[in-house]
Protein backbone atom coordinates (compact mmCIF):
# COMPACT_ATOMS: atom_id res chain seq x y z
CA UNK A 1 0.00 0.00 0.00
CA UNK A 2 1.23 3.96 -0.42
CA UNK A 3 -0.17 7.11 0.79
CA UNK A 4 0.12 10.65 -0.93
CA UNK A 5 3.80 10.96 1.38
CA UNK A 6 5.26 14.57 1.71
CA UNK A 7 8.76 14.70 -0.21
CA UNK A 8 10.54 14.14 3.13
CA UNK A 9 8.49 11.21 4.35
CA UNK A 10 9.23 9.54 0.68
CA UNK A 11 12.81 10.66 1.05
CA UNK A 12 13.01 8.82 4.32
CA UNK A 13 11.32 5.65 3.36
CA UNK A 14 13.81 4.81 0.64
CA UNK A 15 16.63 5.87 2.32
CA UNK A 16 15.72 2.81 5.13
CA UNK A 17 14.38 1.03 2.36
CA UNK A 18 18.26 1.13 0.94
CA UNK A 19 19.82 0.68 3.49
CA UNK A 20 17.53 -2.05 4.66
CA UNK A 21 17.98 -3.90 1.84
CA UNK A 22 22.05 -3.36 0.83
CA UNK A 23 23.09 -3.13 4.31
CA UNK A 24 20.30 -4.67 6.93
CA UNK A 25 18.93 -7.70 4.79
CA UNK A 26 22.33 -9.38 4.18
CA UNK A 27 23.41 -9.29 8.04
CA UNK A 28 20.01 -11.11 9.22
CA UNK A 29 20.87 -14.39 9.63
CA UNK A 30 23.95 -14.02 11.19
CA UNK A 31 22.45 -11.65 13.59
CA UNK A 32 20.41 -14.43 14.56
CA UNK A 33 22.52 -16.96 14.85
CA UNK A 34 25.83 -14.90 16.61
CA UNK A 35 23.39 -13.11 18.61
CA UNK A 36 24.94 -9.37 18.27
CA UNK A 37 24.15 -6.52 16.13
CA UNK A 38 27.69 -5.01 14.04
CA UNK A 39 28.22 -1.46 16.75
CA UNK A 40 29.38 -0.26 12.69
CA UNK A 41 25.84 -0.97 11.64
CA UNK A 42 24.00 0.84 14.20
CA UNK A 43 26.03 3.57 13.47
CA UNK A 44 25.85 3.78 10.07
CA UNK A 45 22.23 4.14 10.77
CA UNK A 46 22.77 6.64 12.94
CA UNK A 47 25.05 8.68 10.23
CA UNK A 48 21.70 8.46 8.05
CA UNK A 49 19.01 10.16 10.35
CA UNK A 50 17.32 6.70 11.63
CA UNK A 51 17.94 6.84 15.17
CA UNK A 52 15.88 10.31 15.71
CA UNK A 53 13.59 10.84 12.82
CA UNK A 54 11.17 12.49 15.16
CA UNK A 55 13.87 14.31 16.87
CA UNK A 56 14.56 18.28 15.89
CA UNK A 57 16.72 18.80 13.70
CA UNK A 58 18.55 22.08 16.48
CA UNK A 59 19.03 18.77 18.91
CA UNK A 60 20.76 16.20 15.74
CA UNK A 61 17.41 14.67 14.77
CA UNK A 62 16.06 14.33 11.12
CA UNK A 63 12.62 16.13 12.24
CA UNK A 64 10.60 14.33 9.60
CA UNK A 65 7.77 13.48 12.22
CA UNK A 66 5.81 10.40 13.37
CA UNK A 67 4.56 9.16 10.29
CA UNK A 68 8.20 8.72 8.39
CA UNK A 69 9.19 7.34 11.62
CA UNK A 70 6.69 4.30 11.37
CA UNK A 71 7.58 3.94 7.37
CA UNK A 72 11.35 3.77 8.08
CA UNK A 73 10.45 1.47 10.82
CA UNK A 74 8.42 -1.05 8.44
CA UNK A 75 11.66 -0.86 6.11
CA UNK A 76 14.11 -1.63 8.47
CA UNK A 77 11.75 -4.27 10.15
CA UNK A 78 11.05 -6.55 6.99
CA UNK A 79 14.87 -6.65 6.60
CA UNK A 80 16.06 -7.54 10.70
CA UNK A 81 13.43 -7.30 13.68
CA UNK A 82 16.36 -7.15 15.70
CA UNK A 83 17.79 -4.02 13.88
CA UNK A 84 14.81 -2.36 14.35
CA UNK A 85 13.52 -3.25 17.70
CA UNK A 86 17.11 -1.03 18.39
CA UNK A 87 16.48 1.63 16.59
CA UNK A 88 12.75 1.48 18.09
CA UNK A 89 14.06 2.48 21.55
CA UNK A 90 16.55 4.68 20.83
CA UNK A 91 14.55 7.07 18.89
CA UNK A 92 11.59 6.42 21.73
CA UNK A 93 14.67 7.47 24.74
CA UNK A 94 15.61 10.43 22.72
CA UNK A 95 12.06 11.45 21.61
CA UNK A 96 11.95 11.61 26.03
CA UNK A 97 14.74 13.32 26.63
CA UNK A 98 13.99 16.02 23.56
CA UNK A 99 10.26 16.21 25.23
CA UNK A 100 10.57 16.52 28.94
CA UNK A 101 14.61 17.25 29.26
CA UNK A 102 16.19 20.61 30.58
CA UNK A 103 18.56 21.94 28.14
CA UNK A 104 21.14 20.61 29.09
CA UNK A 105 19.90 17.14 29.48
CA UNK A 106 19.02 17.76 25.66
CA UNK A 107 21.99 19.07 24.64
CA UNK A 108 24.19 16.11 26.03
CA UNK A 109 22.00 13.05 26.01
CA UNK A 110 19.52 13.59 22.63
CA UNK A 111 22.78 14.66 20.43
CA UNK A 112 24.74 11.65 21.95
CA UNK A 113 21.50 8.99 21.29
CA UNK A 114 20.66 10.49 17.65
CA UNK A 115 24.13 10.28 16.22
CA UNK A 116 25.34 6.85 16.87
CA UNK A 117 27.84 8.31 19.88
CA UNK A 118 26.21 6.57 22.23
CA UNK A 119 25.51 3.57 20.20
CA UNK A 120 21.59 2.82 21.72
CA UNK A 121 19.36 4.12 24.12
CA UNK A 122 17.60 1.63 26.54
CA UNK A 123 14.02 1.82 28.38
CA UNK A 124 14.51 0.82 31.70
CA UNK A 125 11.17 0.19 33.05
CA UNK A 126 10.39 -3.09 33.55
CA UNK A 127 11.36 -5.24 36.64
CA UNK A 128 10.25 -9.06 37.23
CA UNK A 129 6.97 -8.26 39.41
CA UNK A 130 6.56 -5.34 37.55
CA UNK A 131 5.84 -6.14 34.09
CA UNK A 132 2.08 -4.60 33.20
CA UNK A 133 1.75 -3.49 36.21
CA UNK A 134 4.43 -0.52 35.74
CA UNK A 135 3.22 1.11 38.87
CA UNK A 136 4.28 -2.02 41.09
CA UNK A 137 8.20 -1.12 40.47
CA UNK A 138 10.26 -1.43 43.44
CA UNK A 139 13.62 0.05 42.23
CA UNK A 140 14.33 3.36 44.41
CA UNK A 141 16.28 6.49 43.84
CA UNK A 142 16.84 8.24 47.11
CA UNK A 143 17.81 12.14 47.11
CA UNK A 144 21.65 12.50 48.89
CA UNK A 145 23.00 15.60 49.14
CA UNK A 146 23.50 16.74 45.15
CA UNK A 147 23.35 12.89 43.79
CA UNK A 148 20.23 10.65 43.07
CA UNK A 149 21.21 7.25 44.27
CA UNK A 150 19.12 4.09 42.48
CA UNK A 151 19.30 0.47 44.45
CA UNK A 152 16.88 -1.76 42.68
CA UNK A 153 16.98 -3.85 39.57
CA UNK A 154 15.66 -3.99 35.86
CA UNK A 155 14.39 -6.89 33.76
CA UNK A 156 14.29 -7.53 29.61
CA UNK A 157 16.06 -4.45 28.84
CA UNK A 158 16.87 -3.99 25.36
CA UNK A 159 19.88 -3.00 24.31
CA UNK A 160 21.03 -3.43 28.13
CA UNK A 161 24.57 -4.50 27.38
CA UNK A 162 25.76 -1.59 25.40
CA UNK A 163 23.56 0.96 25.30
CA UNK A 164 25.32 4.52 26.12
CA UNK A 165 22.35 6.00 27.67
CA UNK A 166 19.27 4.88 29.89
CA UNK A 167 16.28 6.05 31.10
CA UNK A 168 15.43 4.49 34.73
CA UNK A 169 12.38 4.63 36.40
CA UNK A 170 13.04 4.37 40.59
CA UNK A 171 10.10 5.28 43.50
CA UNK A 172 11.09 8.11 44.34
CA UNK A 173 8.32 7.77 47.24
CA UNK A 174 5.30 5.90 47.89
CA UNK A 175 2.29 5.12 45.48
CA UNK A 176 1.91 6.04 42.11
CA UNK A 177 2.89 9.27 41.18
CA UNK A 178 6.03 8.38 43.76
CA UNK A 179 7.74 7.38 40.40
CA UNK A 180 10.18 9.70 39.02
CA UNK A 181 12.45 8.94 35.66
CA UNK A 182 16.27 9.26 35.21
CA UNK A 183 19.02 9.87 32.71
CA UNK A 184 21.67 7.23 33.73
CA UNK A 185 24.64 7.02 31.71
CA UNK A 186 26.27 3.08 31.17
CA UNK A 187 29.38 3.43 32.50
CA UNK A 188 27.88 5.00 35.77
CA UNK A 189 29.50 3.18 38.85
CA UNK A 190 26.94 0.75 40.79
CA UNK A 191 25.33 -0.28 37.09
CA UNK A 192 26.09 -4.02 36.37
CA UNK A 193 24.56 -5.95 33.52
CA UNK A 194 23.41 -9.38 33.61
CA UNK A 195 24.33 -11.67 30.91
CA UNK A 196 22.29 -11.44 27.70
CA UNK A 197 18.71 -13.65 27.81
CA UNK A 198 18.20 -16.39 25.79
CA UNK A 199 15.25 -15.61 23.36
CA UNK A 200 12.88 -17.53 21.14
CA UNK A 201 13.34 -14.55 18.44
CA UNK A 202 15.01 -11.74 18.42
CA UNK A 203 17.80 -12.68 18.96
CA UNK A 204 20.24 -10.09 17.47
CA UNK A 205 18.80 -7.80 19.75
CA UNK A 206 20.90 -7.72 23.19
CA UNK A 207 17.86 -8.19 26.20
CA UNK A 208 19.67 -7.95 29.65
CA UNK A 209 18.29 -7.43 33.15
CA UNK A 210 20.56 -4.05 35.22
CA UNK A 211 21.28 -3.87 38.36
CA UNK A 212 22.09 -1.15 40.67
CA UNK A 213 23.69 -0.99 43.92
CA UNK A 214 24.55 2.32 45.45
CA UNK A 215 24.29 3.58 41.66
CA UNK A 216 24.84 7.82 42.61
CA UNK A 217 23.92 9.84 39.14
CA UNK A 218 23.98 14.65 39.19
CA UNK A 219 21.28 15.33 40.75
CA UNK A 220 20.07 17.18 37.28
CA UNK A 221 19.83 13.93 36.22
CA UNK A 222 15.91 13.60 37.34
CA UNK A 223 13.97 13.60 33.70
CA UNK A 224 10.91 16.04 34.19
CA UNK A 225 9.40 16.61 37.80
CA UNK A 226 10.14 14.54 40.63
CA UNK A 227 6.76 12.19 40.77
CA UNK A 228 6.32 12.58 37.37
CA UNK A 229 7.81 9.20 36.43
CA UNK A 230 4.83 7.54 35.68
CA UNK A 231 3.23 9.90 33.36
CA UNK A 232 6.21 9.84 31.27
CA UNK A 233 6.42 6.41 30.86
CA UNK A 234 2.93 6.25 29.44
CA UNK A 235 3.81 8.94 26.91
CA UNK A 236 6.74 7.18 25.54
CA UNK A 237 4.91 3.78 25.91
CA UNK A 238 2.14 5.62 23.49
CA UNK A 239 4.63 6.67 20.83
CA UNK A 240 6.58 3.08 21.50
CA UNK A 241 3.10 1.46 20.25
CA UNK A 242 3.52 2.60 16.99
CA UNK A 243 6.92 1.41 16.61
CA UNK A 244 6.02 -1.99 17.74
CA UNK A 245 3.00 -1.77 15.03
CA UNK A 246 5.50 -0.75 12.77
CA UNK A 247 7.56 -3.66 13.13
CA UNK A 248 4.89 -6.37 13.13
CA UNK A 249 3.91 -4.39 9.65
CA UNK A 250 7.55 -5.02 8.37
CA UNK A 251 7.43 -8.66 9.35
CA UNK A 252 4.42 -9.52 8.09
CA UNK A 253 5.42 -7.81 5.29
CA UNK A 254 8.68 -9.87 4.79
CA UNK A 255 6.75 -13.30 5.36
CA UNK A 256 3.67 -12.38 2.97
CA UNK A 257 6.13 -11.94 0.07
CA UNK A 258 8.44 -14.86 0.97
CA UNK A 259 5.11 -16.88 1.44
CA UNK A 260 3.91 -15.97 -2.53
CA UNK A 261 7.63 -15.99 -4.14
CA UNK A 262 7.53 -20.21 -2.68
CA UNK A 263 3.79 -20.25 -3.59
CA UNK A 264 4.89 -19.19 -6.88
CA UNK A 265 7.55 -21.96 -7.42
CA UNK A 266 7.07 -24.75 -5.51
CA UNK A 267 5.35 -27.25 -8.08
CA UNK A 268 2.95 -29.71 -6.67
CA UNK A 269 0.48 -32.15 -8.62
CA UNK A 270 2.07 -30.83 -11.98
CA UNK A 271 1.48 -26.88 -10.51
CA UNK A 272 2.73 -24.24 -8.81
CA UNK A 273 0.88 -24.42 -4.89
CA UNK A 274 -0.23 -20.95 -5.68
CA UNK A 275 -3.42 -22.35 -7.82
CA UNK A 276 -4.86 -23.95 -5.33
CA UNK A 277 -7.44 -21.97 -3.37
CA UNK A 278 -6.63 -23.36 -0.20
CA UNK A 279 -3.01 -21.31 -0.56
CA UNK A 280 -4.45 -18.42 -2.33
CA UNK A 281 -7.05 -17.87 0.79
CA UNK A 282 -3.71 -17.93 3.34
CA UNK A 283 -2.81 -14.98 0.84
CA UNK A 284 -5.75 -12.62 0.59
CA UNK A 285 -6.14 -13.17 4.32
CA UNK A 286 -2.68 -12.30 5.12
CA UNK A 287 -2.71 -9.16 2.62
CA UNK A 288 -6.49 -7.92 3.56
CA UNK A 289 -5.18 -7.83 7.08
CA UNK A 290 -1.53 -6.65 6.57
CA UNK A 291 -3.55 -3.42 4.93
CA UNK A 292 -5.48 -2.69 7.60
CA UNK A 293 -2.56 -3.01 9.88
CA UNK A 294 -0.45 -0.70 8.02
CA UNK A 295 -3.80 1.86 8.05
CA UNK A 296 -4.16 1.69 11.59
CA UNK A 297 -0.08 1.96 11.94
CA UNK A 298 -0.43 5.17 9.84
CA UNK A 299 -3.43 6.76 11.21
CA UNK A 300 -2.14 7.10 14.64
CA UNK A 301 1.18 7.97 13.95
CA UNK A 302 -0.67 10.89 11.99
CA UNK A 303 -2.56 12.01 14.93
CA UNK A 304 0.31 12.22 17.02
CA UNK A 305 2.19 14.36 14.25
CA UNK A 306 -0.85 16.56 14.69
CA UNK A 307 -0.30 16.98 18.58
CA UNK A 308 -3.82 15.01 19.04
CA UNK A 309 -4.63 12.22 21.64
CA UNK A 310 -3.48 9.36 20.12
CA UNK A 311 -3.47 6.92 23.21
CA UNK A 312 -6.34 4.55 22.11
CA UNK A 313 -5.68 4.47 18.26
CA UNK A 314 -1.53 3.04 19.06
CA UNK A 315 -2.96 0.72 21.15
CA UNK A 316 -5.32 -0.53 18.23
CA UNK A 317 -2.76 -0.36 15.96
CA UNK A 318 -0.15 -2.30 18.13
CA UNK A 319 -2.66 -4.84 19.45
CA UNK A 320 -4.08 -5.77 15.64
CA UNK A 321 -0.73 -5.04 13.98
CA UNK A 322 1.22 -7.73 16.00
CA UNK A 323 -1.57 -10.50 16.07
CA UNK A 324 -2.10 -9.91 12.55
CA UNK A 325 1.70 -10.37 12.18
CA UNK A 326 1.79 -13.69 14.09
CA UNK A 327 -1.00 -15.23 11.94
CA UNK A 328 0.72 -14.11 8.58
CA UNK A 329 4.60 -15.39 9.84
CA UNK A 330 2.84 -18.47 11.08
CA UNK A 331 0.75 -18.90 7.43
CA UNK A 332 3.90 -17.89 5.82
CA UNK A 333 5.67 -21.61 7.42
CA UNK A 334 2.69 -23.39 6.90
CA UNK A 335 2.72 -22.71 2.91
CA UNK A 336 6.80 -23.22 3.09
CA UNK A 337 5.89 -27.24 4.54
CA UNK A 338 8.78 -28.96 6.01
CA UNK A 339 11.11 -25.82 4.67
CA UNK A 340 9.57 -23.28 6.64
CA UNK A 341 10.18 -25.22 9.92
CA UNK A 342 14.28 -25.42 8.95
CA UNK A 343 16.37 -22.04 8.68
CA UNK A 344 17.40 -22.82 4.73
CA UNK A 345 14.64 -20.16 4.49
CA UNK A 346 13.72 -16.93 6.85
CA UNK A 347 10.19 -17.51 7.38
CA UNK A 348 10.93 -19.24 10.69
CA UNK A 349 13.18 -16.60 11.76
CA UNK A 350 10.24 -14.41 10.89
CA UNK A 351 7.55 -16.29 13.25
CA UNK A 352 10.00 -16.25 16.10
CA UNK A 353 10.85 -12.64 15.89
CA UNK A 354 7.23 -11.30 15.61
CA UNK A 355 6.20 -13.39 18.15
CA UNK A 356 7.26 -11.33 21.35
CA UNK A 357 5.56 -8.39 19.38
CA UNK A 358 1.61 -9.50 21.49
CA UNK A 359 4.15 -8.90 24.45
CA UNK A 360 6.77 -6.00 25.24
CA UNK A 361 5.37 -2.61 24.96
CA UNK A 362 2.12 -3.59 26.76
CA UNK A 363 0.81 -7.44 25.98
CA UNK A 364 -2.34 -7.87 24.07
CA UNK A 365 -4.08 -7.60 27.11
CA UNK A 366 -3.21 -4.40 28.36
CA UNK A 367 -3.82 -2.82 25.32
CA UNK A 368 -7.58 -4.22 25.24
CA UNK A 369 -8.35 -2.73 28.68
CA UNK A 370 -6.32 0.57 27.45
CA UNK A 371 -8.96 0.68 24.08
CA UNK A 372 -11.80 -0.40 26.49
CA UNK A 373 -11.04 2.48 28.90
CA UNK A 374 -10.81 5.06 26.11
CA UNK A 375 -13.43 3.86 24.44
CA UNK A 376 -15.52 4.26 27.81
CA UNK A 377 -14.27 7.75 28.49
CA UNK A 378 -15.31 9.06 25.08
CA UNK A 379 -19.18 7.93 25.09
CA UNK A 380 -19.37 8.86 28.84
CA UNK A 381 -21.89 11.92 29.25
């Protein structure tokens, strides 16, 4: 599908579309199997605007807005999920930073994040009780003297391992606007990494759990208003939506047409497996519902290029985009046979990579009582 795209949104889209295919596409498979992203790739991406398209361009950032961030997304995503789950949470970290940061936080961290200096940004937010239930975090930062000191731990942190910049969430006090959010940078004394998790998919992508002990960060270090964690974390979690959708849409996208290329060529009972309706069905279902996807992808990253509420349509988009991706991936080995299930061909890569996408940023779940909840609000009285 296209849209009427303004010059700098097309520019945008084939520049990842490039890159994704001369540069991205070839490194796939080994990021899978060596489990590690090329530092040279992620800055090369970097050096071409992708790592803070929604960023302005006085702070490093390309500036092209929401919607060219979700098409470069898409592009990068049908090439390497675990490129772009990367360059999903860096842009979301500096898209904080640029938001809610003083000018100096802006000035050091956003630059740093945006042109490959610090390699990644990471989201640290999650803990092991504290998955859905953000509020439940137990990490604190206590105030001592001019420092911030965090004691606590994080869990399924992307990137954990080598981003050069993280945003923490720590209570700050009790209940749940005690929740406050922090620049920390990697090297900070008192952060340790654990080692890397073993995933099902994504497995380029570094996931490690942080821990911090005694972990004293400036005191200017606090992002926005002390208590004012929580709120922040559902704003980035909003715009984070529509980077997930983005990436089941690239997926999909990426098993749909390695689904009709084999459909095409495999030969069975004297004819390609593409006459038979049976096949052709797993098609129009995958393509009818890959459209709507990429609609619903589009039309809230729109709305939150227009500075409108957006909350409820990137949780539709998310919650349909990465269901709809699992059904296609998982269509897309069923119409490979026996081949899709063995990695001579990347549709299984492709059903293991989308499947965490029902999961992080807010499961399936969460984003049916978040739709529910808006949908409530806007037909009450």
């Amino acid at each position: 599908m296209d849209l009427r795209l303004s010059a700098t949104q097309q520019s945008i889209r084939e520049v990842a579309r490039r890159f994704a295919k001369e540069r991205v596409a070839p490194q796939a498979k080994a990021h899978d199997r060596e489990e590690r992203i090329s530092p040279g790739l992620l800055k090369e991406m970097a050096s071409l605007g992708l790592m803070g398209i929604n960023v302005a361009p006085e702070l490093g950032g390309a500036g092209a807005g929401a919607v060219a961030y979700a098409l470069a997304m898409m592009e990068i995503s049908a090439a390497c999920a675990s490129t772009s789950v990367v360059m999903a949470v860096t842009n979301m970290c500096a898209e904080l930073i640029a938001r809610f940061g003083t000018e100096a936080q802006k000035s050091k961290y956003v630059e740093r994040l945006v042109s490959g200096e610090a390699l990644a940004g990471a989201f640290a937010l999650s803990e092991s009780q504290s998955g859905s239930d953000a509020a439940a975090l137990k990490t604190r930062a206590e105030k001592r003297g001019d420092r911030w000191v965090l004691n606590g731990s994080k869990q399924w942190i992307t990137s954990g391992a080598y981003a050069g910049v993280m945003v923490v969430w720590a209570r700050t006090s009790a209940g749940p606007r005690g929740i406050s959010a922090f620049v920390v940078e990697s090297k900070t004394p008192g952060l340790h990494v654990g080692k890397p998790e073993d995933k099902m998919g994504l497995r380029g992508s570094n996931t490690a759990a942080l821990t911090f002990e005694d972990c004293a960060i400036p005191g200017e270090n606090i992002l926005g208003a002390e208590g004012d964690g929580f709120k922040l974390a559902m704003v980035a979690l909003d715009g984070g939506r529509i980077g997930i959708a983005s990436q089941a849409c690239g997926v999909a996208r990426a098993a749909l047409e390695a689904a009709v290329a084999y459909a095409r060529e495999r030969r069975a009972f004297d004819r390609p497996i593409g006459d038979f309706q049976a096949i052709q069905w797993f098609l129009a279902n995958a393509d009818t519902e890959l459209n709507a996807a990429e609609l619903l992808t589009w039309r809230a990253a729109w709305l939150k290029e227009q500075g409108a509420s957006f909350t409820r349509e990137a949780s539709m988009a998310k919650l349909f985009a990465s269901e709809m991706a699992f059904r296609a991936c998982d269509k897309a080995v069923q119409i490979h046979g026996g081949y899709g299930y063995i990695d001579e061909f990347p549709v299984e890569r492709y059903l293991r990579d989308c499947r965490v996408q029902t999961l992080y940023e807010g499961t399936s779940e969460i984003q049916r009582l978040v739709i529910a909840r808006e949908v409530i609000r806007a037909h009450s009285g």
